[in-house]
Protein backbone atom coordinates (compact mmCIF):
# COMPACT_ATOMS: atom_id res chain seq x y z
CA UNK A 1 7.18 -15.34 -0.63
CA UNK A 2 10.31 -13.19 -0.38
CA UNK A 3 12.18 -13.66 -3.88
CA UNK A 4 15.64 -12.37 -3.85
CA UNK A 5 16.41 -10.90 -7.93
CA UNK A 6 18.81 -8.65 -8.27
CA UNK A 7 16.75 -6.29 -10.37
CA UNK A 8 13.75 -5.80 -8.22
CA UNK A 9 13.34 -3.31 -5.04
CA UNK A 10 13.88 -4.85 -2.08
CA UNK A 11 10.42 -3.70 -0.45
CA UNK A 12 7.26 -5.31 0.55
CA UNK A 13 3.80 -4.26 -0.91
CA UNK A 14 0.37 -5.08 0.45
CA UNK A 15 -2.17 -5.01 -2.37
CA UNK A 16 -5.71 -4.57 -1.21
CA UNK A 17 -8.35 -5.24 -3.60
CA UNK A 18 -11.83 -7.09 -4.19
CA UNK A 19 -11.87 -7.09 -7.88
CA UNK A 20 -9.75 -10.23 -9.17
CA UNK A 21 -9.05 -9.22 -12.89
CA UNK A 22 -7.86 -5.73 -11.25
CA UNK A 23 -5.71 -7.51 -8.30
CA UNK A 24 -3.87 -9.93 -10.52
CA UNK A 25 -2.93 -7.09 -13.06
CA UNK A 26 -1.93 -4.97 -10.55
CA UNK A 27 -0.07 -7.69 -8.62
CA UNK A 28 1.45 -8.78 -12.37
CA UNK A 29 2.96 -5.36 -12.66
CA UNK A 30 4.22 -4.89 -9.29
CA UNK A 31 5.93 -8.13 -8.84
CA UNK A 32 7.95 -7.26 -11.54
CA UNK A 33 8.90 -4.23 -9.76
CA UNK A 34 9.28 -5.15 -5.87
CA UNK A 35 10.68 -8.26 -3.97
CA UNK A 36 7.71 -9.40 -1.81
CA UNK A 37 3.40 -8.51 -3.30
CA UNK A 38 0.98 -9.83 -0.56
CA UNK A 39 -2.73 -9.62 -1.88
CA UNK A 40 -5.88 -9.59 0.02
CA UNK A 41 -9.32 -9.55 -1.17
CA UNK A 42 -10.97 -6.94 1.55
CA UNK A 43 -9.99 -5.11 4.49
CA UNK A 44 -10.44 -7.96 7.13
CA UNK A 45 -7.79 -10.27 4.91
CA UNK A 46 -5.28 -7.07 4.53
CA UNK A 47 -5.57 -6.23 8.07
CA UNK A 48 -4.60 -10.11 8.88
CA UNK A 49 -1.87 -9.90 6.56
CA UNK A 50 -0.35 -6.16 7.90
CA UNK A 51 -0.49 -7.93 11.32
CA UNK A 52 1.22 -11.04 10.49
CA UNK A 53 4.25 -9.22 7.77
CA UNK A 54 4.66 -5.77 8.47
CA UNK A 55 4.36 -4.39 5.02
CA UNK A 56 6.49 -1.55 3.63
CA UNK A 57 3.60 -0.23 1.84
CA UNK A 58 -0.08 -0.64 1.76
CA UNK A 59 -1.89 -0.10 -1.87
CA UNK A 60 -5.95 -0.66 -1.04
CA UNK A 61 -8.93 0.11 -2.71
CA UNK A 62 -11.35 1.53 -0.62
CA UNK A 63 -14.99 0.04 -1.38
CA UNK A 64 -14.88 -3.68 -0.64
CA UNK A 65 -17.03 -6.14 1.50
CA UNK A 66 -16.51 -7.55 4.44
CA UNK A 67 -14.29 -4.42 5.93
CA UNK A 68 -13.23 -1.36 3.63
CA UNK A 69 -9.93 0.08 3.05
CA UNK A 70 -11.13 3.15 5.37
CA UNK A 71 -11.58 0.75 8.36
CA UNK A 72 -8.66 -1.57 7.68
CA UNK A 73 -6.80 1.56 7.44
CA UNK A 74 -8.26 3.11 10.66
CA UNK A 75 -7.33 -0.60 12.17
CA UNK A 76 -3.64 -0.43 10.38
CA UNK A 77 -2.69 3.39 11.74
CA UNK A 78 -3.88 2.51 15.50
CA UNK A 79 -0.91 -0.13 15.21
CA UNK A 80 1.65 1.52 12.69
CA UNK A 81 1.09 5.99 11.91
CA UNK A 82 3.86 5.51 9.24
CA UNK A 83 3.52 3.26 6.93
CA UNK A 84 2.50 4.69 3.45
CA UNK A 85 -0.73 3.81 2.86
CA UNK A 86 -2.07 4.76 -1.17
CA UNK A 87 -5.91 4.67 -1.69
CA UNK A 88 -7.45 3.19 -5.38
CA UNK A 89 -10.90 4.72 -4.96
CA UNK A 90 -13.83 6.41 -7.45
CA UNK A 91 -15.11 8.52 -3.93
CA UNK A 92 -14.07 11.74 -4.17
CA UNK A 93 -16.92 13.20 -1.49
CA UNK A 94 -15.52 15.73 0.85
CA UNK A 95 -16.25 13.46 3.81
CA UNK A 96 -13.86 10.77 2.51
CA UNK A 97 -11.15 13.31 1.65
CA UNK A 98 -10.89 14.99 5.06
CA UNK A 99 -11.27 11.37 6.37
CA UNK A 100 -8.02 9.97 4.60
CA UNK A 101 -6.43 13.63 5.52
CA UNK A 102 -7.21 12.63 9.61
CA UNK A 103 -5.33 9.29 8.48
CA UNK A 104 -2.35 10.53 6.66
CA UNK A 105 -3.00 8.65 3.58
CA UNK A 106 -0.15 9.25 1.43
CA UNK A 107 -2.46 9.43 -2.30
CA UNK A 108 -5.68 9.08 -3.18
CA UNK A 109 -5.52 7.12 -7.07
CA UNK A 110 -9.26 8.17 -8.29
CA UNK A 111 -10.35 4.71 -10.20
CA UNK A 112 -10.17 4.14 -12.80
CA UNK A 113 -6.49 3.72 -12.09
CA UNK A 114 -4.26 4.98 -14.21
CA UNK A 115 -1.29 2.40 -14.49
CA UNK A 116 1.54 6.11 -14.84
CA UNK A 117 0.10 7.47 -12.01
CA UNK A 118 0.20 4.58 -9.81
CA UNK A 119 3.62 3.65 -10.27
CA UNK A 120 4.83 6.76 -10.02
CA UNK A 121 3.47 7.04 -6.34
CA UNK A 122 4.74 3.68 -5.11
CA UNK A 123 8.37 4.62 -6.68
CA UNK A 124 8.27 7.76 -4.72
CA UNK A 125 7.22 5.98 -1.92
CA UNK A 126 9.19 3.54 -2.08
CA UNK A 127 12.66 5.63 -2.85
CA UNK A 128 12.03 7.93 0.24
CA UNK A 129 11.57 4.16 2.29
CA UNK A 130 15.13 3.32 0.82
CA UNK A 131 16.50 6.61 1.68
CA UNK A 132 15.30 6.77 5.52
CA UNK A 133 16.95 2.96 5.48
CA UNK A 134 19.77 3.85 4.16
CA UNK A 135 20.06 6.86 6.30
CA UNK A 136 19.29 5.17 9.69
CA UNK A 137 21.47 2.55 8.73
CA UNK A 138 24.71 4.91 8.32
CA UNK A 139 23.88 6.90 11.49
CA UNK A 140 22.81 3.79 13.39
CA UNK A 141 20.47 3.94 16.45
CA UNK A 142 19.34 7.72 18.26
């Protein structure tokens, strides 16, 4: 699912969310933005998906059935502690915040999600992504 135009960000996304109407907009907008969008519909289908293509960057709501994004993101840093991981979620509970803090999520989006604010994180994370590329790529292997 890798499409190749010249005006879109060469970076893979993994979209996490139960909600259809919400995934497809949010998949709609991103596409538009960034080469490869891989959706899932809970945590146990974005955990498969991590596993199988490596995403760049991991956008998941976090209350979903079947597995949560706080599991599948427990799962996802015991294989990967780097890759950005950006929370959609309406918990705001001190629990949950110290939880994501112990996981080095990158954001927590409180729902509703606020379209600005969204992109603005994944174009942050994405340009520091290109930078550490592009870096590692001019000073070639340690």
């Amino acid at each position: 699912m890798t499409d190749v135009h010249k005006d879109r960000v060469h970076l893979s996304i993994l979209y996490v969310e139960d909600e259809l109407i919400t995934r497809m907009t949010i998949n709609k907008i991103l596409a538009a933005r960034y080469a490869t969008i891989h959706l899932a519909q809970d945590g146990k289908e974005g955990l498969d998906i991590f596993e199988r293509h490596n995403p760049d960057i991991i956008i998941t709501d976090t209350r979903m059935p079947v597995m949560d994004g706080l599991k599948m993101s427990q799962a996802i840093r015991a294989i990967n502690t780097h890759v950005p991981i950006i929370f959609t979620t309406a918990n705001e509970d001190s629990e949950f915040i110290e939880e994501t803090r112990k996981l080095k999520i990158t954001r927590n989006i409180i729902k509703p999600i606020l379209l600005k604010e969204l992109l603005a994180t994944v174009e942050k994370v994405a340009s520091k992504i290109l930078s550490e590329k592009t870096s590692s790529e001019t000073t070639g292997p340690q």
